[in-house]
PDBML (XML) file of the C-alpha atoms, coordinates in Angstrom:
<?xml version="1.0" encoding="UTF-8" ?>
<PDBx:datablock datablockName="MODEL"
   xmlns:PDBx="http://pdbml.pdb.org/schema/pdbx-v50.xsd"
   xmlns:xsi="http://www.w3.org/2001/XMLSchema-instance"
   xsi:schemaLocation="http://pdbml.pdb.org/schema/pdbx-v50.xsd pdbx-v50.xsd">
   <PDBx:atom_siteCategory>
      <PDBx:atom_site id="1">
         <PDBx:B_iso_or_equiv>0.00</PDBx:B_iso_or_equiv>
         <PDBx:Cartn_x>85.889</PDBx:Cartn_x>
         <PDBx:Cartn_y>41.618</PDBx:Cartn_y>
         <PDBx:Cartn_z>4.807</PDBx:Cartn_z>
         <PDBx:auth_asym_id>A</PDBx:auth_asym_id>
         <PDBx:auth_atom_id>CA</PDBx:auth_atom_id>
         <PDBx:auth_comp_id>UNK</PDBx:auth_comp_id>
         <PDBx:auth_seq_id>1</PDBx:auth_seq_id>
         <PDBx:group_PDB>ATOM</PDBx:group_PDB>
         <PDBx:label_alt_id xsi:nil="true" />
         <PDBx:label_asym_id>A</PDBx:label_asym_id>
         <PDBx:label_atom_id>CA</PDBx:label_atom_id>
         <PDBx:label_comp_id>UNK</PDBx:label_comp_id>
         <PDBx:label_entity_id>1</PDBx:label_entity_id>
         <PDBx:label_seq_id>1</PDBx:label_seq_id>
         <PDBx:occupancy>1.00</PDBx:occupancy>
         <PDBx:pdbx_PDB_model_num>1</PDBx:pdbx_PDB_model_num>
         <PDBx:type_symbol>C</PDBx:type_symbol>
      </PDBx:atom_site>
      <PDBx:atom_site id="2">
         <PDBx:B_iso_or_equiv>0.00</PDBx:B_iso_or_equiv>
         <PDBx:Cartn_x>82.183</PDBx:Cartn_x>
         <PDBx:Cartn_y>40.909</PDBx:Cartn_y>
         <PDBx:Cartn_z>5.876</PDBx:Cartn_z>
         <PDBx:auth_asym_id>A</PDBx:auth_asym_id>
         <PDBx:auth_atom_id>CA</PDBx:auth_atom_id>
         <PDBx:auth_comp_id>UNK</PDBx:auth_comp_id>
         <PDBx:auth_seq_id>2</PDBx:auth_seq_id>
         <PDBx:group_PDB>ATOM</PDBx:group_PDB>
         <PDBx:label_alt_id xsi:nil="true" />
         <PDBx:label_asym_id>A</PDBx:label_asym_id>
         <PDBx:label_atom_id>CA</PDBx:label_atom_id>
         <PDBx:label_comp_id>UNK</PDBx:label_comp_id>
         <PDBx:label_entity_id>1</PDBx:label_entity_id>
         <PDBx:label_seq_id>2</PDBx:label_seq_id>
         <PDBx:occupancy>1.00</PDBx:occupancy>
         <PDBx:pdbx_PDB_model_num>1</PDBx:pdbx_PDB_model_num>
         <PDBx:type_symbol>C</PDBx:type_symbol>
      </PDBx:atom_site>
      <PDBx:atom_site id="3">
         <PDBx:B_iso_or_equiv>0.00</PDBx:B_iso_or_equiv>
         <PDBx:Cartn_x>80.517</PDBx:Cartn_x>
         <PDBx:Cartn_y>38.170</PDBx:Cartn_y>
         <PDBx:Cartn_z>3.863</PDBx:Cartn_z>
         <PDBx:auth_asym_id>A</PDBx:auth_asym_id>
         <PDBx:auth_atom_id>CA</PDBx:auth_atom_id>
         <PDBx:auth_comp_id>UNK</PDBx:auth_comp_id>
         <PDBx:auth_seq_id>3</PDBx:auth_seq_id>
         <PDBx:group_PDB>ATOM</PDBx:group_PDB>
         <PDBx:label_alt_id xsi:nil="true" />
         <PDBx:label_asym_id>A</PDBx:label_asym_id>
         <PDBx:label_atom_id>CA</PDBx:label_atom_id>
         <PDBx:label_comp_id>UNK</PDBx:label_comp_id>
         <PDBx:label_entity_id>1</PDBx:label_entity_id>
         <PDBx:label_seq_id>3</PDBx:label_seq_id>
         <PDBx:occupancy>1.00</PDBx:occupancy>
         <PDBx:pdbx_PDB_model_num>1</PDBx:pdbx_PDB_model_num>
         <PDBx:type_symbol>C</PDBx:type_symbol>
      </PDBx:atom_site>
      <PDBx:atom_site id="4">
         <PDBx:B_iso_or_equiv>0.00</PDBx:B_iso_or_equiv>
         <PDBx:Cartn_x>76.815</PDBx:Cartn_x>
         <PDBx:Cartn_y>37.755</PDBx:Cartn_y>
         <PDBx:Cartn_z>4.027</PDBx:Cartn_z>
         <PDBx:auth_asym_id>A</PDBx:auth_asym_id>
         <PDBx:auth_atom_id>CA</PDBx:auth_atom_id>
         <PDBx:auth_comp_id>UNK</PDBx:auth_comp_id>
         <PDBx:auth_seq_id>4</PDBx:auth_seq_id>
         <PDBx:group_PDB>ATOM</PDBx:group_PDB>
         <PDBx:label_alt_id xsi:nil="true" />
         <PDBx:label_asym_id>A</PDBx:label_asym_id>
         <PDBx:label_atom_id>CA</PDBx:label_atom_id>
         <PDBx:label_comp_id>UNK</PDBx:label_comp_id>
         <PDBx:label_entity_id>1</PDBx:label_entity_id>
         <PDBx:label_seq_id>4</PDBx:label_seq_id>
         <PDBx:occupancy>1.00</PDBx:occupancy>
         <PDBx:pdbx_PDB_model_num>1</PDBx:pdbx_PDB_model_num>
         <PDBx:type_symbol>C</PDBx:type_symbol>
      </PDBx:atom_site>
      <PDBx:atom_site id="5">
         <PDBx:B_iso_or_equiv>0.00</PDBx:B_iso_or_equiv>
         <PDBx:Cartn_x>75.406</PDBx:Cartn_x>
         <PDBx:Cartn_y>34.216</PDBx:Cartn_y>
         <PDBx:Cartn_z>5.544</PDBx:Cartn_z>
         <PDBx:auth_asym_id>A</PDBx:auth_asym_id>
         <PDBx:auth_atom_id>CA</PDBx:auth_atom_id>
         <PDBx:auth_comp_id>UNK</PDBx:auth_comp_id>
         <PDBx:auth_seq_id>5</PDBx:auth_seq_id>
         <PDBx:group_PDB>ATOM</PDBx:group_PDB>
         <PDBx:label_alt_id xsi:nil="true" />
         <PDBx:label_asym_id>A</PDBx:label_asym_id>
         <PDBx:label_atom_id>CA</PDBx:label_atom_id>
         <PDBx:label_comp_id>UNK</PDBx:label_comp_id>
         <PDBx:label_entity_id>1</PDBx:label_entity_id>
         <PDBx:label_seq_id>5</PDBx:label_seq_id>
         <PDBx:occupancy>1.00</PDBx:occupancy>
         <PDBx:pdbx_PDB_model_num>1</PDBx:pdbx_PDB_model_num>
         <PDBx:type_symbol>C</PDBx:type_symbol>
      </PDBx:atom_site>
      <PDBx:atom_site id="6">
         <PDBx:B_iso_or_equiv>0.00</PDBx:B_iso_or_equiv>
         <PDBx:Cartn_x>72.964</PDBx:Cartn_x>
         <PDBx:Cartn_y>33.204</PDBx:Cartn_y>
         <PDBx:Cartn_z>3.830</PDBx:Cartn_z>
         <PDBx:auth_asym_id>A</PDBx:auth_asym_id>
         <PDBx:auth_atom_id>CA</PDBx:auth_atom_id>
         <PDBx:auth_comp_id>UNK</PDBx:auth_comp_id>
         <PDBx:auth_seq_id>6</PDBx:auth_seq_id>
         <PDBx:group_PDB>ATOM</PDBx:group_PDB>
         <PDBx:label_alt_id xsi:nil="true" />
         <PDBx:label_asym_id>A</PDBx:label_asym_id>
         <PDBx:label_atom_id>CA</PDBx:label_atom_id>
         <PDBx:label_comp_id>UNK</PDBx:label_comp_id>
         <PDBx:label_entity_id>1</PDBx:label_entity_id>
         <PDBx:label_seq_id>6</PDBx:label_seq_id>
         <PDBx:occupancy>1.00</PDBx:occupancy>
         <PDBx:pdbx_PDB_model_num>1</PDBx:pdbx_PDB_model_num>
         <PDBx:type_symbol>C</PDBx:type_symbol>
      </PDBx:atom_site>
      <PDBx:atom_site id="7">
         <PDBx:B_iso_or_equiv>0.00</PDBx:B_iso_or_equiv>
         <PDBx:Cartn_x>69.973</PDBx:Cartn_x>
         <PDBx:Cartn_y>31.040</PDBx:Cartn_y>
         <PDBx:Cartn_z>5.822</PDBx:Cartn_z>
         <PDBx:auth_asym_id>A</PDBx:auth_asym_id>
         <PDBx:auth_atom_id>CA</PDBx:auth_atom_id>
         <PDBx:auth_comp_id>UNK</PDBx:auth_comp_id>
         <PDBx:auth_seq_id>7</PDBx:auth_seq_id>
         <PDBx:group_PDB>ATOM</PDBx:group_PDB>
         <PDBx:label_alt_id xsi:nil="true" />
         <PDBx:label_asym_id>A</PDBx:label_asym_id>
         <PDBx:label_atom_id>CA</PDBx:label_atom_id>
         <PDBx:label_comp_id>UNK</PDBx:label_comp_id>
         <PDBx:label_entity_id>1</PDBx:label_entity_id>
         <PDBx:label_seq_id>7</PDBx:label_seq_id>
         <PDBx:occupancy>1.00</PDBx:occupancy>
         <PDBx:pdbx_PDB_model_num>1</PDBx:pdbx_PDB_model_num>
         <PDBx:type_symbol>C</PDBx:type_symbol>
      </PDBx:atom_site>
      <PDBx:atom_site id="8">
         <PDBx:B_iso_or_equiv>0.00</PDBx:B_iso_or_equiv>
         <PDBx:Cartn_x>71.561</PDBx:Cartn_x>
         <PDBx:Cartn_y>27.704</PDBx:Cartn_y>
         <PDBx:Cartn_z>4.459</PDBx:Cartn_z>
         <PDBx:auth_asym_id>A</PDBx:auth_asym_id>
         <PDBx:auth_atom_id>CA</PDBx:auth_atom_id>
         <PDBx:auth_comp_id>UNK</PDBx:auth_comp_id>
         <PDBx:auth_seq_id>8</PDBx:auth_seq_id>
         <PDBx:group_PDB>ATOM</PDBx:group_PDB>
         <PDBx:label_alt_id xsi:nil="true" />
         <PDBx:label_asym_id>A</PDBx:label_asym_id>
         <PDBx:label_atom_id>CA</PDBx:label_atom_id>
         <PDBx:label_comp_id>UNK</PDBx:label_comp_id>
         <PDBx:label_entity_id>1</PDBx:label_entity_id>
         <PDBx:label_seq_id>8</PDBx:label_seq_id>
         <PDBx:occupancy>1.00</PDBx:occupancy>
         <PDBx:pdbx_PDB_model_num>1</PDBx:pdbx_PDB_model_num>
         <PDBx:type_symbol>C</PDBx:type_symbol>
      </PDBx:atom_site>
      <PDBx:atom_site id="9">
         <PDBx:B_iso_or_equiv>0.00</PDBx:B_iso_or_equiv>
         <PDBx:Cartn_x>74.567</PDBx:Cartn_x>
         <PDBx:Cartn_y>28.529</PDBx:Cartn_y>
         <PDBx:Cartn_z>5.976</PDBx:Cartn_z>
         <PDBx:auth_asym_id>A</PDBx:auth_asym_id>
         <PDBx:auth_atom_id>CA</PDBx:auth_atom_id>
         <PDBx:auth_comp_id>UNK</PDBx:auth_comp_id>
         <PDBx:auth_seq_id>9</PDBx:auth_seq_id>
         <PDBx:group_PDB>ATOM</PDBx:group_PDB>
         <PDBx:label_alt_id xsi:nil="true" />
         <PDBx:label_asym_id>A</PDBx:label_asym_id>
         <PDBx:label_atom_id>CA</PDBx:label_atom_id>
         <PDBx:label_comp_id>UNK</PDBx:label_comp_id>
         <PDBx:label_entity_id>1</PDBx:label_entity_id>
         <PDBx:label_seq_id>9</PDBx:label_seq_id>
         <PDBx:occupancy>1.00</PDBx:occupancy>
         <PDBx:pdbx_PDB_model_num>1</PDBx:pdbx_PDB_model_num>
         <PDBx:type_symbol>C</PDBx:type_symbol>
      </PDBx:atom_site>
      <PDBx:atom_site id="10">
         <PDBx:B_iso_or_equiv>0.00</PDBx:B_iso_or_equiv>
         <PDBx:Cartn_x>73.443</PDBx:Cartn_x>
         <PDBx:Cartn_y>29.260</PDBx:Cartn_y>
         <PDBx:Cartn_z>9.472</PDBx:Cartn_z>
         <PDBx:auth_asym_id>A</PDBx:auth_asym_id>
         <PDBx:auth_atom_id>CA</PDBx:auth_atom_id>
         <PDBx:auth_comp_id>UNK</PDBx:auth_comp_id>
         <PDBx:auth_seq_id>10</PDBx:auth_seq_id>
         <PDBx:group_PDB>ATOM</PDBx:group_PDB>
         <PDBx:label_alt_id xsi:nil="true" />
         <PDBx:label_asym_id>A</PDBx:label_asym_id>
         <PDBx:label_atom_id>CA</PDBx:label_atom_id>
         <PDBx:label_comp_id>UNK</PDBx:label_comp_id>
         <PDBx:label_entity_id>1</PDBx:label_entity_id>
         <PDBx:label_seq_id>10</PDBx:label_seq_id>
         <PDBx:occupancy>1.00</PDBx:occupancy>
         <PDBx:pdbx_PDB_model_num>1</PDBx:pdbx_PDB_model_num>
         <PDBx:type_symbol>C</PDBx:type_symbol>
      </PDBx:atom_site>
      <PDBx:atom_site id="11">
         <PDBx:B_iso_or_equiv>0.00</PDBx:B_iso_or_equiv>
         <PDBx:Cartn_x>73.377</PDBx:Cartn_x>
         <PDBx:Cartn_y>26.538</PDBx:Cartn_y>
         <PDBx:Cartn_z>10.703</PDBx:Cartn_z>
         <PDBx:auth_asym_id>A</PDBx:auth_asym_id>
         <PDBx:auth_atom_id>CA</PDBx:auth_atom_id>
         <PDBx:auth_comp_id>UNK</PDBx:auth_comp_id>
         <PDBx:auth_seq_id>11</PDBx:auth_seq_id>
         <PDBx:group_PDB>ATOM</PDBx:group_PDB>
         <PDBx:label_alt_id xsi:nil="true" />
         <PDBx:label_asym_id>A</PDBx:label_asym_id>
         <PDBx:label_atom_id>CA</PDBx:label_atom_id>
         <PDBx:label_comp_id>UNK</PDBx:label_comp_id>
         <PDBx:label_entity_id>1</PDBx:label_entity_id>
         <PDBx:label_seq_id>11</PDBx:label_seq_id>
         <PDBx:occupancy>1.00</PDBx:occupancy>
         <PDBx:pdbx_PDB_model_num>1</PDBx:pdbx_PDB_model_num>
         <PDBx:type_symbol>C</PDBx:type_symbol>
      </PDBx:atom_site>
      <PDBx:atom_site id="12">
         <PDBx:B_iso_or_equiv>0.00</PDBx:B_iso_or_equiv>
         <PDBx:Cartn_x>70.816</PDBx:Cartn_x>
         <PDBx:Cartn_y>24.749</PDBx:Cartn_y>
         <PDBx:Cartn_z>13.159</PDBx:Cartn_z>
         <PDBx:auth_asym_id>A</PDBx:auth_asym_id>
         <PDBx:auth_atom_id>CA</PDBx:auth_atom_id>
         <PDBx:auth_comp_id>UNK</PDBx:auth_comp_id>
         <PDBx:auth_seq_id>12</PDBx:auth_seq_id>
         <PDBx:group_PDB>ATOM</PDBx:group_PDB>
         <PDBx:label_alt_id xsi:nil="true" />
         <PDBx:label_asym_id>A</PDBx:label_asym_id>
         <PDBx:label_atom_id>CA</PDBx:label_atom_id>
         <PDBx:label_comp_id>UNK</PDBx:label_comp_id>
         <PDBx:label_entity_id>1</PDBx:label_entity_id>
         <PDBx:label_seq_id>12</PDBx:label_seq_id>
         <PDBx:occupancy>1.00</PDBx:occupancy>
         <PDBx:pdbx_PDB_model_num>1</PDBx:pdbx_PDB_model_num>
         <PDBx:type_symbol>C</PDBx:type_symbol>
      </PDBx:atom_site>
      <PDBx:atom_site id="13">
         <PDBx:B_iso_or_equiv>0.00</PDBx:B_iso_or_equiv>
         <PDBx:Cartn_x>72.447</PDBx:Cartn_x>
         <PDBx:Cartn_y>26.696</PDBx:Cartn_y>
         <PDBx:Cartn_z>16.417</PDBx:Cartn_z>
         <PDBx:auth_asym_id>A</PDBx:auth_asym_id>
         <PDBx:auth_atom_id>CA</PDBx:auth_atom_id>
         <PDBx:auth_comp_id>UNK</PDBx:auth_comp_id>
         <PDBx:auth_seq_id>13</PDBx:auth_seq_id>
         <PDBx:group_PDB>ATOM</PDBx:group_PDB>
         <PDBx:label_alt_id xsi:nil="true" />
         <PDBx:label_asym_id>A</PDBx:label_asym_id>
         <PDBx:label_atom_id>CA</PDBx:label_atom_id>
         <PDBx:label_comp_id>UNK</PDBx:label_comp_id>
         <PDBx:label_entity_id>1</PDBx:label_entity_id>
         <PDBx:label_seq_id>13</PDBx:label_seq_id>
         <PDBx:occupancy>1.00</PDBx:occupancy>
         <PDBx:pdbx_PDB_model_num>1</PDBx:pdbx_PDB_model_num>
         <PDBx:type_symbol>C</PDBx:type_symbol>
      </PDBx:atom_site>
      <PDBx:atom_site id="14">
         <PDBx:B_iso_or_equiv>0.00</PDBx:B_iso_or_equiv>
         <PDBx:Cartn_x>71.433</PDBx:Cartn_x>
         <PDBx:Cartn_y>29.989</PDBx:Cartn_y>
         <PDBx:Cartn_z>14.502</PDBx:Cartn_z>
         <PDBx:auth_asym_id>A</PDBx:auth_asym_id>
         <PDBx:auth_atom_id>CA</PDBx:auth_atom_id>
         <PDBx:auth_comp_id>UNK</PDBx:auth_comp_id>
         <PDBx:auth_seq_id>14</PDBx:auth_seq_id>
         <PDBx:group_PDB>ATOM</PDBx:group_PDB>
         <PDBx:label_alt_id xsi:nil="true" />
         <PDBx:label_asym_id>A</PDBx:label_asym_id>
         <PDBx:label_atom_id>CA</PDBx:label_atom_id>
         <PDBx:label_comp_id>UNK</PDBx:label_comp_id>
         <PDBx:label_entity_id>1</PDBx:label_entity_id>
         <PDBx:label_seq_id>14</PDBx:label_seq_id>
         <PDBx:occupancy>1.00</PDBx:occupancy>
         <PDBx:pdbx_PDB_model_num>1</PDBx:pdbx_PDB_model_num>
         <PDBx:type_symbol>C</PDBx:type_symbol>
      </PDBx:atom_site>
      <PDBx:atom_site id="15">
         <PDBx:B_iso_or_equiv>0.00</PDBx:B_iso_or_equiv>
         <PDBx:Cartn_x>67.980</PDBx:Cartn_x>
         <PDBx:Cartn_y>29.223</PDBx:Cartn_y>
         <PDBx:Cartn_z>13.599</PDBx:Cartn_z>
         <PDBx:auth_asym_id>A</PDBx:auth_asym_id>
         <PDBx:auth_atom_id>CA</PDBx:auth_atom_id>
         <PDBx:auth_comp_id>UNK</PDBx:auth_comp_id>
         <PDBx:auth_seq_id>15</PDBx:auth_seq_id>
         <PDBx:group_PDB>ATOM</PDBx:group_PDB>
         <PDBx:label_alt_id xsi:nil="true" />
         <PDBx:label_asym_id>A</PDBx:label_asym_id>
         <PDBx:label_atom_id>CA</PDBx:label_atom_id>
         <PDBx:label_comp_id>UNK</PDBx:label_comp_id>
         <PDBx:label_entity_id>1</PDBx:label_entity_id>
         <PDBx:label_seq_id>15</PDBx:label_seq_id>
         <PDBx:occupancy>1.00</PDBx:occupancy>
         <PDBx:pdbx_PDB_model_num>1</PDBx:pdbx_PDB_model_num>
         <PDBx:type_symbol>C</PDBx:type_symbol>
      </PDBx:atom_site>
      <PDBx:atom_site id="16">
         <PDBx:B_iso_or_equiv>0.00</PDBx:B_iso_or_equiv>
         <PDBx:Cartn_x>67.401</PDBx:Cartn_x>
         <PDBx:Cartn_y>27.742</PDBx:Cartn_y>
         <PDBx:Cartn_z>17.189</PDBx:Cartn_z>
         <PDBx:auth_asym_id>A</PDBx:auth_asym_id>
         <PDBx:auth_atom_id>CA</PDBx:auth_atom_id>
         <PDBx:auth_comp_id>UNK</PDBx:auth_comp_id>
         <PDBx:auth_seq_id>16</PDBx:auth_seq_id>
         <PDBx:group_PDB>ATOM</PDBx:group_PDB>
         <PDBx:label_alt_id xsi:nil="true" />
         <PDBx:label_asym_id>A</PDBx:label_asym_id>
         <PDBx:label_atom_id>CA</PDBx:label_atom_id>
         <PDBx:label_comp_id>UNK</PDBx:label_comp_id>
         <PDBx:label_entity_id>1</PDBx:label_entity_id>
         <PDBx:label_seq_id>16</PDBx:label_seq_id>
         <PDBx:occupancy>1.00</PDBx:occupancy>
         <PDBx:pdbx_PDB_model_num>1</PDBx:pdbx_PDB_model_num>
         <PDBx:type_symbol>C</PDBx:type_symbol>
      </PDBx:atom_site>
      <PDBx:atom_site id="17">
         <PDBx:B_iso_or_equiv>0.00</PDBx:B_iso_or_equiv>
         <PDBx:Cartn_x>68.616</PDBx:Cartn_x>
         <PDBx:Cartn_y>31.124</PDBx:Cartn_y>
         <PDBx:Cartn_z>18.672</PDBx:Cartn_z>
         <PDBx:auth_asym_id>A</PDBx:auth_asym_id>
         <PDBx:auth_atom_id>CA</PDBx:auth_atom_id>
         <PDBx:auth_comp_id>UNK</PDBx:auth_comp_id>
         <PDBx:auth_seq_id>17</PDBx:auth_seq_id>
         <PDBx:group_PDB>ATOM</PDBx:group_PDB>
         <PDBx:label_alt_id xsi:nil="true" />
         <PDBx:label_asym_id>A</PDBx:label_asym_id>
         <PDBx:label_atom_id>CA</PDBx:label_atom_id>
         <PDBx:label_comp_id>UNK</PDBx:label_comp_id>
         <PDBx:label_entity_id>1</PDBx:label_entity_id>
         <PDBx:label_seq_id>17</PDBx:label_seq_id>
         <PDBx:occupancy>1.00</PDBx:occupancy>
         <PDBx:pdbx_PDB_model_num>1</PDBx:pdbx_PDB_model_num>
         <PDBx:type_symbol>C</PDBx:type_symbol>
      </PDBx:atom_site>
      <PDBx:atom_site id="18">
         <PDBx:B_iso_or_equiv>0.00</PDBx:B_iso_or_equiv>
         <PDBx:Cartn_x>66.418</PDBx:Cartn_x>
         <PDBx:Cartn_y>32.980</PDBx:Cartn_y>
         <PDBx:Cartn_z>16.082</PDBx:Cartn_z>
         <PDBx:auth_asym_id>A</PDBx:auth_asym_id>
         <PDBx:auth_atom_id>CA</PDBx:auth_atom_id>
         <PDBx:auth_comp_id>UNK</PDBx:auth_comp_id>
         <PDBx:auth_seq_id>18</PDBx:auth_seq_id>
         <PDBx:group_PDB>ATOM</PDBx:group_PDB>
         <PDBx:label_alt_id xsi:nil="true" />
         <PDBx:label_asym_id>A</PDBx:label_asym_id>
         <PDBx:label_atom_id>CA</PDBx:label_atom_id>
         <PDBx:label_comp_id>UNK</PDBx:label_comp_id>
         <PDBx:label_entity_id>1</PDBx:label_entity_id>
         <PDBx:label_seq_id>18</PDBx:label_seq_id>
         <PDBx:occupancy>1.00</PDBx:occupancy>
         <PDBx:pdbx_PDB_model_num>1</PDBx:pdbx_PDB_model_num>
         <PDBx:type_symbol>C</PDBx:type_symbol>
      </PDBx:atom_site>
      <PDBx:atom_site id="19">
         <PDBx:B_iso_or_equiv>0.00</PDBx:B_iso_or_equiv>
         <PDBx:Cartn_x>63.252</PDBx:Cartn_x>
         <PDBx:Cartn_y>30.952</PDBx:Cartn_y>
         <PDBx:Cartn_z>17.463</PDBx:Cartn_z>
         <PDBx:auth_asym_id>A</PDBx:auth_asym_id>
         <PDBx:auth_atom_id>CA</PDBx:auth_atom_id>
         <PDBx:auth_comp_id>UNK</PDBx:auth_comp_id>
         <PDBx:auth_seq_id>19</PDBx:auth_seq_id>
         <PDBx:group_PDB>ATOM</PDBx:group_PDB>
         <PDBx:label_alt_id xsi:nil="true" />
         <PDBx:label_asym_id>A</PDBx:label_asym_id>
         <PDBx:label_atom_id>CA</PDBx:label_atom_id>
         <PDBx:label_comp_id>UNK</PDBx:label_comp_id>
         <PDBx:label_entity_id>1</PDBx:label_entity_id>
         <PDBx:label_seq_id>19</PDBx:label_seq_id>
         <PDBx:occupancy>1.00</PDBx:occupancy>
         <PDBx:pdbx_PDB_model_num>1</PDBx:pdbx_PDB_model_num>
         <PDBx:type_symbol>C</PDBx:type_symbol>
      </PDBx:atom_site>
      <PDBx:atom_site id="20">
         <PDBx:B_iso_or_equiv>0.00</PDBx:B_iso_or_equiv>
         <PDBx:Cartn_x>64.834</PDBx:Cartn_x>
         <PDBx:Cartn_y>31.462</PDBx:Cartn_y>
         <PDBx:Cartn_z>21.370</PDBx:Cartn_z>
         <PDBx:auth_asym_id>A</PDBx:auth_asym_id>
         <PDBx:auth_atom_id>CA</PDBx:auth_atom_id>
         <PDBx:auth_comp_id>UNK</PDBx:auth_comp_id>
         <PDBx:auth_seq_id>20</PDBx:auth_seq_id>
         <PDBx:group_PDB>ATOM</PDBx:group_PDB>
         <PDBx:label_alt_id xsi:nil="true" />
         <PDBx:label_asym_id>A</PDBx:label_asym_id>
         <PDBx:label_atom_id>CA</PDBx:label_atom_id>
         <PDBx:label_comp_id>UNK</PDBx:label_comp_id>
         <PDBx:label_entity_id>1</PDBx:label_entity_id>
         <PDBx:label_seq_id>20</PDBx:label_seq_id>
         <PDBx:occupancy>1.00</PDBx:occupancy>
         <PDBx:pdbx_PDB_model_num>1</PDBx:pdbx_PDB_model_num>
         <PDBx:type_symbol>C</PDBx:type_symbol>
      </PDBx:atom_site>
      <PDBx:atom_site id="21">
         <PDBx:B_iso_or_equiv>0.00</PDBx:B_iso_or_equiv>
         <PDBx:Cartn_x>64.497</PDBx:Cartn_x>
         <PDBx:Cartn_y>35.105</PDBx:Cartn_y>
         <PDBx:Cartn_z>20.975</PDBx:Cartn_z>
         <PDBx:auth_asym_id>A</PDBx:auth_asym_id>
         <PDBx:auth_atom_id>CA</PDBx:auth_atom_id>
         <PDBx:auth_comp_id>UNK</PDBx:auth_comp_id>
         <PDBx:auth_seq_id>21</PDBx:auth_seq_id>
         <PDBx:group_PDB>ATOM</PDBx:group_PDB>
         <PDBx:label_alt_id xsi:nil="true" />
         <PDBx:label_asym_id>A</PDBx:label_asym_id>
         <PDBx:label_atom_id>CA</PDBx:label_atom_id>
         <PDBx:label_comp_id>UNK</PDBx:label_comp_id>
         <PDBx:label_entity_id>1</PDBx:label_entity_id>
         <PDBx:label_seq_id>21</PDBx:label_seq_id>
         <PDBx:occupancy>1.00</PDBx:occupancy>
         <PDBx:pdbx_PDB_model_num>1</PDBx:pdbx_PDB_model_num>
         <PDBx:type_symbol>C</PDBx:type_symbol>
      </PDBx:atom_site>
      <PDBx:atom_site id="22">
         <PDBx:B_iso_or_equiv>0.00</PDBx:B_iso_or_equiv>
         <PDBx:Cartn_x>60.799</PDBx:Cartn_x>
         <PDBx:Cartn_y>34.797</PDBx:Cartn_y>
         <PDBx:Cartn_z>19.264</PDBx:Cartn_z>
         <PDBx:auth_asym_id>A</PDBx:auth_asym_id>
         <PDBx:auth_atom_id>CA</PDBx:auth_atom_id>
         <PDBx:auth_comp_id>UNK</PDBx:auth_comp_id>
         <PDBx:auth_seq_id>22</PDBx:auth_seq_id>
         <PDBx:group_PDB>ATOM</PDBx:group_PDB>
         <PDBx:label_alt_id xsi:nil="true" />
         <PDBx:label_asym_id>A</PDBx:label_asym_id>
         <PDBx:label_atom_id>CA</PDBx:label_atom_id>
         <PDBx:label_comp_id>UNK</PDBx:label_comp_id>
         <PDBx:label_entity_id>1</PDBx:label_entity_id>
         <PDBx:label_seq_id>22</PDBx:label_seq_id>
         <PDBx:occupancy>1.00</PDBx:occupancy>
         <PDBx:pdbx_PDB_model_num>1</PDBx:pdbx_PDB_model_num>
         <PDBx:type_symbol>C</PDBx:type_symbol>
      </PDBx:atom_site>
      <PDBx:atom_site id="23">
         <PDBx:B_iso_or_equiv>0.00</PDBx:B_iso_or_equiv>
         <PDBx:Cartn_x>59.847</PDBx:Cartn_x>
         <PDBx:Cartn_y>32.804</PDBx:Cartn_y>
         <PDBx:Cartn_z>21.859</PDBx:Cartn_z>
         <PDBx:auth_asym_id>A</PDBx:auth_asym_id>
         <PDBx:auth_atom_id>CA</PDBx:auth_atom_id>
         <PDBx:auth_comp_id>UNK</PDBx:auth_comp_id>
         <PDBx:auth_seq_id>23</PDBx:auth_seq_id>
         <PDBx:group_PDB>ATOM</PDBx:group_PDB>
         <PDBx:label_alt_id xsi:nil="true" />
         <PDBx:label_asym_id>A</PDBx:label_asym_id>
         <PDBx:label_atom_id>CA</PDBx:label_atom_id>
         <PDBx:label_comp_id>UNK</PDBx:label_comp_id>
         <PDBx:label_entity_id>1</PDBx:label_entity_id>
         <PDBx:label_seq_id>23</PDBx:label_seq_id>
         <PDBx:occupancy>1.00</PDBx:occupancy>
         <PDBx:pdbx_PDB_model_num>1</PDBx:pdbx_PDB_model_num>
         <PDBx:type_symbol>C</PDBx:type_symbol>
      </PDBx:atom_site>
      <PDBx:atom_site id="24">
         <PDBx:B_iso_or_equiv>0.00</PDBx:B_iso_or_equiv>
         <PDBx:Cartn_x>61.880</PDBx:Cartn_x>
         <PDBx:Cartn_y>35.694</PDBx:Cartn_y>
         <PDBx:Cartn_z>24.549</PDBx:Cartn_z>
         <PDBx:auth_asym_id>A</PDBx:auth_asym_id>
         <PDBx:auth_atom_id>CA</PDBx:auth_atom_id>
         <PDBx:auth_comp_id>UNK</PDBx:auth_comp_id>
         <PDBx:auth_seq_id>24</PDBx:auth_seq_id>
         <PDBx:group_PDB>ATOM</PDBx:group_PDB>
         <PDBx:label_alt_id xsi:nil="true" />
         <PDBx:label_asym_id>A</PDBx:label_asym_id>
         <PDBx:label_atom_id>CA</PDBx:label_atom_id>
         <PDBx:label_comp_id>UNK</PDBx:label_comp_id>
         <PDBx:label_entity_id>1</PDBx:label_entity_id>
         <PDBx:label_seq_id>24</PDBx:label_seq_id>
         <PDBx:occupancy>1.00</PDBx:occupancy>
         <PDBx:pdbx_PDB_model_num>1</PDBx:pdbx_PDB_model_num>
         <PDBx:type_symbol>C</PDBx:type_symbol>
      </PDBx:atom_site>
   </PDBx:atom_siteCategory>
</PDBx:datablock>
């Protein structure tokens, strides 16, 4: 089943590929 991740469970990889494709 899909579970939602919330932002404090991303992670810092996930937020640094969130500002990598802001920056793209």
């Amino acid at each position: 089943k899909a579970v939602p991740i919330t932002d404090s469970a991303q992670g810092p990889d996930l937020q640094h590929l969130r500002l990598k494709c802001e920056e793209l």
